[in-house]
Protein backbone atom coordinates (compact mmCIF):
# COMPACT_ATOMS: atom_id res chain seq x y z
CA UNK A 1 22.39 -20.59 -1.60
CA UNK A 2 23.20 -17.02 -1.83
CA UNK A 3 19.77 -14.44 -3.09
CA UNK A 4 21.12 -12.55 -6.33
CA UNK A 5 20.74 -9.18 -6.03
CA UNK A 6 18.63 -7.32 -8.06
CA UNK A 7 19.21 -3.93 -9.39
CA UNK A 8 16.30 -1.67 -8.82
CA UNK A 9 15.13 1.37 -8.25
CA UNK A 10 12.48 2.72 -5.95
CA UNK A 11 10.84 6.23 -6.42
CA UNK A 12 8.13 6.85 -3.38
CA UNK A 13 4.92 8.51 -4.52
CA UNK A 14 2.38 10.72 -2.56
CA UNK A 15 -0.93 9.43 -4.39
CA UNK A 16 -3.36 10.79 -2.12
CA UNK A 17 -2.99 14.12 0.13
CA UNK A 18 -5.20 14.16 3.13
CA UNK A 19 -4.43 16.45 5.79
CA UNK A 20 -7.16 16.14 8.79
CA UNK A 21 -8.92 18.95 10.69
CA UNK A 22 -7.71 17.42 14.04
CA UNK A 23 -5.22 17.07 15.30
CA UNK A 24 -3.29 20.20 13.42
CA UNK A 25 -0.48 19.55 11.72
CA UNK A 26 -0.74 16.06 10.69
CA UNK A 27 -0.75 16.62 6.42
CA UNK A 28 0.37 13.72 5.03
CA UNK A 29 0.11 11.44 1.81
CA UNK A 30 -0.33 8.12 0.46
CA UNK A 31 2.83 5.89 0.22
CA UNK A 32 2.74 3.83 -2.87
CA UNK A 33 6.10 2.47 -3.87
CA UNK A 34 7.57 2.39 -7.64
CA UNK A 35 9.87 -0.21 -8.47
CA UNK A 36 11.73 0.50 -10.95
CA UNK A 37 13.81 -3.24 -11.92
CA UNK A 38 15.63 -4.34 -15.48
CA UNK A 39 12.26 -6.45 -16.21
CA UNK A 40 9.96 -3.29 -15.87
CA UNK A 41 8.18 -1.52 -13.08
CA UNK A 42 6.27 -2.67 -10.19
CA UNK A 43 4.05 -0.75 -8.09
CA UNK A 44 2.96 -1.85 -4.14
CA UNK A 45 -0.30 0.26 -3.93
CA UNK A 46 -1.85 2.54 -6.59
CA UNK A 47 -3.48 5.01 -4.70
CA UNK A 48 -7.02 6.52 -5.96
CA UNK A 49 -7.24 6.48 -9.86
CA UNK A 50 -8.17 8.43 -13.00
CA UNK A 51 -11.87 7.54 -12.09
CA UNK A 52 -12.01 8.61 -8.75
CA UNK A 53 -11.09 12.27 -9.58
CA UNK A 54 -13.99 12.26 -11.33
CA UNK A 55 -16.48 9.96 -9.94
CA UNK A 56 -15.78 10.62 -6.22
CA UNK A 57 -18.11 7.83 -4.09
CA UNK A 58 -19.32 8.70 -1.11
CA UNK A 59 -16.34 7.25 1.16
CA UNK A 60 -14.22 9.86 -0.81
CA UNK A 61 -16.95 12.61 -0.09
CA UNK A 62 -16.65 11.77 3.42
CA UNK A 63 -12.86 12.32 3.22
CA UNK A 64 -12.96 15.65 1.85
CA UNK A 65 -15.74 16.55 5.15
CA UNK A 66 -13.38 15.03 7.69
CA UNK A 67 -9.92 15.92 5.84
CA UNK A 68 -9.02 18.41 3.60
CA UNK A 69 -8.54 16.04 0.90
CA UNK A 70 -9.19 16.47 -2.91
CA UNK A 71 -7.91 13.51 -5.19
CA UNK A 72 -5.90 15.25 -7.65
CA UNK A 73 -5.14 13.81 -11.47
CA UNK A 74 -1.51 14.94 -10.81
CA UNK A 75 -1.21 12.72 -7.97
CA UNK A 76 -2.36 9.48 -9.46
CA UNK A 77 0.36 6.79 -9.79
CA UNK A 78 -0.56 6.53 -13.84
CA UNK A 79 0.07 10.09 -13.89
CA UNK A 80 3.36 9.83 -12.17
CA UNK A 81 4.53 7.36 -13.74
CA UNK A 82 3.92 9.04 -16.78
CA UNK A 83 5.81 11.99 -15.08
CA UNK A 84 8.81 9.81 -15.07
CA UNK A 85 8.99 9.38 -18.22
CA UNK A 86 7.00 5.60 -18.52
CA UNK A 87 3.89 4.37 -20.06
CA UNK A 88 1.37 2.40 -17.59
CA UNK A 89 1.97 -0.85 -19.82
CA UNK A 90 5.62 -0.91 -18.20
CA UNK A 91 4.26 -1.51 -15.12
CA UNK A 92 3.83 -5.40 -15.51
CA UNK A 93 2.72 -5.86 -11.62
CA UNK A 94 0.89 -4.39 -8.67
CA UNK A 95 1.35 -5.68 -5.35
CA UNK A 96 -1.58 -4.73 -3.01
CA UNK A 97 -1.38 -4.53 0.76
CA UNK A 98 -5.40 -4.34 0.63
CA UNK A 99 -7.93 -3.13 -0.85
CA UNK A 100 -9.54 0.35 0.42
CA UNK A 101 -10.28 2.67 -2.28
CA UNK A 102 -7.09 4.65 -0.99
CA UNK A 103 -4.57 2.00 -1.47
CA UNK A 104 -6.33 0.06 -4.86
CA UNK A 105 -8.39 2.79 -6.97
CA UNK A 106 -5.57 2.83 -9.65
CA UNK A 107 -6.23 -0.42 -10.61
CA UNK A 108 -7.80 0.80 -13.74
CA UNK A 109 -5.64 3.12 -15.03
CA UNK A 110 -2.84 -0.14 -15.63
CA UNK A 111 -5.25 -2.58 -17.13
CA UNK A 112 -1.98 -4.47 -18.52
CA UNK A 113 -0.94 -5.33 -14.91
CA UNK A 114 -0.81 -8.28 -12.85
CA UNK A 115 -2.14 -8.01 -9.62
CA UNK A 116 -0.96 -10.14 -6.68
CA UNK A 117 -3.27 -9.66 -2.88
CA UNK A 118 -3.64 -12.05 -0.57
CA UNK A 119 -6.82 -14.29 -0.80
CA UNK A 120 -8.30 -13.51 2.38
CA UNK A 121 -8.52 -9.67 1.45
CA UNK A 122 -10.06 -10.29 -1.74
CA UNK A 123 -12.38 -12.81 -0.43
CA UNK A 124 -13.43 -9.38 2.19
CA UNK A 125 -13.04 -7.33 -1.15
CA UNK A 126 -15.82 -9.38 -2.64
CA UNK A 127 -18.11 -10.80 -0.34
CA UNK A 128 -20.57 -9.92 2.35
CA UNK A 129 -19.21 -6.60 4.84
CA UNK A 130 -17.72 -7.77 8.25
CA UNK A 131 -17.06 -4.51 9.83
CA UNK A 132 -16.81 -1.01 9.27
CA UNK A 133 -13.61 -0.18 7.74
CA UNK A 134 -14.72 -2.29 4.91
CA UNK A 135 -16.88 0.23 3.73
CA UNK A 136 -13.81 1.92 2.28
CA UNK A 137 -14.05 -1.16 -0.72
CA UNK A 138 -15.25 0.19 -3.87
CA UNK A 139 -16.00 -2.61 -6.29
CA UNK A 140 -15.54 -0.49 -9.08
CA UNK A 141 -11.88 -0.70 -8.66
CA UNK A 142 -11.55 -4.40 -10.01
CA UNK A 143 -14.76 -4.14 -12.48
CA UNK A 144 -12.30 -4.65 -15.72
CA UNK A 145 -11.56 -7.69 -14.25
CA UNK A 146 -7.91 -7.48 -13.91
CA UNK A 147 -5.46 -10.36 -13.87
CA UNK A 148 -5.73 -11.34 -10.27
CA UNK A 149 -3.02 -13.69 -8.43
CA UNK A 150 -3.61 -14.52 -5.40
CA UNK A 151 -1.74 -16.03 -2.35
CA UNK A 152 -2.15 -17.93 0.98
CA UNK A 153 -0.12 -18.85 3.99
CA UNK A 154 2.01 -22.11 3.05
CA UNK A 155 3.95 -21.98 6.16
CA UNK A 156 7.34 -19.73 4.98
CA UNK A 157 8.03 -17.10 7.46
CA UNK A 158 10.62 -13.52 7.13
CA UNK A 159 11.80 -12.77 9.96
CA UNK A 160 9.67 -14.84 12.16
CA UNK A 161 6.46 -12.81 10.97
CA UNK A 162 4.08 -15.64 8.58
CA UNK A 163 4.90 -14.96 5.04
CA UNK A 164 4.15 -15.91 1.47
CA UNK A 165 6.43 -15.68 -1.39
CA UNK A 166 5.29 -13.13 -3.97
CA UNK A 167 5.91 -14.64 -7.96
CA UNK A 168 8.26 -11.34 -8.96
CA UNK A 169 11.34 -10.66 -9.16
CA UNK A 170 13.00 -8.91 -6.92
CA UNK A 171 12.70 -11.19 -3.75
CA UNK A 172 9.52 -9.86 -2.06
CA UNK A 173 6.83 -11.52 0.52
CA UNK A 174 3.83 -10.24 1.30
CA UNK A 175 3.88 -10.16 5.79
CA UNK A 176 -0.27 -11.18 6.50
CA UNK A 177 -0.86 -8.46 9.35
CA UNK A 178 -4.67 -8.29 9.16
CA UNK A 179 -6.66 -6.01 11.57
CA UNK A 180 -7.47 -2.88 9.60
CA UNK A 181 -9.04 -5.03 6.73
CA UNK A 182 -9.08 -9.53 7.09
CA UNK A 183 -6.29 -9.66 4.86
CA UNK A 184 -4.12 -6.61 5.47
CA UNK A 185 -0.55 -7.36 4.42
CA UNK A 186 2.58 -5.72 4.46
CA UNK A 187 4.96 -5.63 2.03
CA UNK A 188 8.73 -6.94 2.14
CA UNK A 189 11.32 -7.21 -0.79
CA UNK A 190 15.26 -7.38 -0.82
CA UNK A 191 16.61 -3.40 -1.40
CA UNK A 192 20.18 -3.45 -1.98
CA UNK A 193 22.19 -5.65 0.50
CA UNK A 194 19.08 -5.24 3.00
CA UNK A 195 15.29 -5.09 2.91
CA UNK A 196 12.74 -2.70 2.23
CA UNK A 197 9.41 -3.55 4.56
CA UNK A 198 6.34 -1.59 3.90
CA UNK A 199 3.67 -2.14 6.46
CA UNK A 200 1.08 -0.75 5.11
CA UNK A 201 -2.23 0.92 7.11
CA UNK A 202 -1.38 -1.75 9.84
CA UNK A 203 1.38 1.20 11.41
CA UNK A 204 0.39 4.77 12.00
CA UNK A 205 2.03 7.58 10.13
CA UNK A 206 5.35 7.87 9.60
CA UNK A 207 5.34 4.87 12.62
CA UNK A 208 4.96 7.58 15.46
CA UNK A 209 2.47 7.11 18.10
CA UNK A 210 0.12 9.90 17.08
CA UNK A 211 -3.46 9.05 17.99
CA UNK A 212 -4.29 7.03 21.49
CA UNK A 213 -3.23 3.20 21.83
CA UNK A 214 -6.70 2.02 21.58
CA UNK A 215 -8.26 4.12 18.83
CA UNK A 216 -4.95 3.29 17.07
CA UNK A 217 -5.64 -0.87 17.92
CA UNK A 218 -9.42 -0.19 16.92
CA UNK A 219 -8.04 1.16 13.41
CA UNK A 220 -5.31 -0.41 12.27
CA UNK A 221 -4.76 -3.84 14.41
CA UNK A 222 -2.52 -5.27 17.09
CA UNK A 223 0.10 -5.79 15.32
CA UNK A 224 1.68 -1.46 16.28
CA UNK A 225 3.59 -2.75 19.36
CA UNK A 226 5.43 -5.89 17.96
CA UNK A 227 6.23 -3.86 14.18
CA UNK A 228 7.67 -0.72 16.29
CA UNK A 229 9.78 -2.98 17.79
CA UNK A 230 10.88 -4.53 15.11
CA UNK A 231 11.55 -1.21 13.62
CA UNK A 232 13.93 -0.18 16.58
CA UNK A 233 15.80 -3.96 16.20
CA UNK A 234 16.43 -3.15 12.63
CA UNK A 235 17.85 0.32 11.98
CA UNK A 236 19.28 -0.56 9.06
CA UNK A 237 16.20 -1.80 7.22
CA UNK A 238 13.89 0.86 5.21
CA UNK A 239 10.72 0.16 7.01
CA UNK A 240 7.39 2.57 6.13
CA UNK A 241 3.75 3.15 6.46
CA UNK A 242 0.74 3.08 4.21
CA UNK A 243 0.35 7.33 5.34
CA UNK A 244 3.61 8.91 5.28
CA UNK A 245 4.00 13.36 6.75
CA UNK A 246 4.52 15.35 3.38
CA UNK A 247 8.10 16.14 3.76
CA UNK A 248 9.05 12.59 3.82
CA UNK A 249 7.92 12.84 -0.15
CA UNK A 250 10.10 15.91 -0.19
CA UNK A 251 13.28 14.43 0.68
CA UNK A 252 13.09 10.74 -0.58
């Protein structure tokens, strides 16, 4: 059987400048991705939120020391969305790759939302700290109790990489690539006659080899060699990380 296509559209948003001391030259921004379909919007990340402009924790504090970072109201997603001439009640779903406070924080601002993330990220979300890039989970993010769904591996695979079928329309699987949280996962949905895969914080920026191989493996998984790779075998797929260099915003 032949996949109907979908219409959409998909507008990329910077929700989170953060441009680091060291190396120079590496300013970049969050990519969250708005998908804009007949049935209403969909988002895959929010970005920091409403809240966290105001009430910065102390994982954002340590941000601004290491980065020059400074979570602007502007560059929420609710505010962007806004920008684009929505309300945050069209967006009907969120699609999470996990759950740092840089990827999730605008959870609150779309209380109307469903929210779909992989079991084994919330179960790290929630429960007892493994390691230390799980300090970047702020529990605030899902105290108004949103309207979680929640998947697990049932054997499907996309392109040989274990997937699991996301309940939205357009076709879309969330990849499970865990390293830089338990249940990292990328992103995949159909985008025109091809795919769009967004992998999330388990690439580096803008999928260049920035930082060295092992501080890169320490961060962000094992998972770099194999999805850059894949990248180069697929030229005609949209493929994108969770960080993204500014221009990229400027000229998609």
């Amino acid at each position: 059987m032949v996949a109907q296509e979908t219409t959409i559209k998909v507008h990329t948003l910077n929700c989170f400048t953060c441009s680091p001391y060291l190396p120079a030259g590496l300013d970049a921004g969050t990519l969250c991705l708005l998908v804009e379909k007949p049935d209403g919007l969909l988002l895959v990340d929010t970005g920091p939120g409403l809240e966290d402009c105001v009430h910065k924790t102390w994982m954002h504090r340590l941000f601004e020391i290491i980065t020059r970072a400074d979570i602007q109201p502007s560059e929420t997603a609710v505010r962007q969305v806004e920008a684009l001439g929505f309300k945050p009640e069209d967006v009907h779903d969120i699609v999470l790759t996990h759950m740092h406070f840089d990827h999730c924080g605008g959870l609150p601002d779309f209380p109307d939302a469903r929210i779909h993330v992989y079991q084994r990220e919330l179960d790290a979300f929630t429960g007892p700290r493994g390691h230390a890039m799980e300090a970047a989970y702020i529990h605030r993010h899902i105290a108004h109790q949103p309207d979680l769904h929640l998947y697990e591996e049932e054997g499907d695979q996309w392109f040989g990489f274990p997937a699991v079928r996301v309940d939205v329309t357009p076709e879309m699987w969330l990849i499970p690539l865990h390293g830089h949280t338990r249940g990292h996962c990328g992103v995949a949905f159909r985008h025109g006659s091809s795919w769009w895969f967004h992998l999330g914080d388990a690439a580096p920026l803008q999928l260049e080899r920035v930082f060295p191989a092992w501080l890169e493996r320490l961060v962000l998984g094992e998972h770099i060699p194999r999805l850059l790779e894949f990248a180069k075998q697929h030229p005609k797929m949209r493929i994108t990380a969770g960080h993204m260099r500014l221009d990229f915003f400027n000229v998609h």
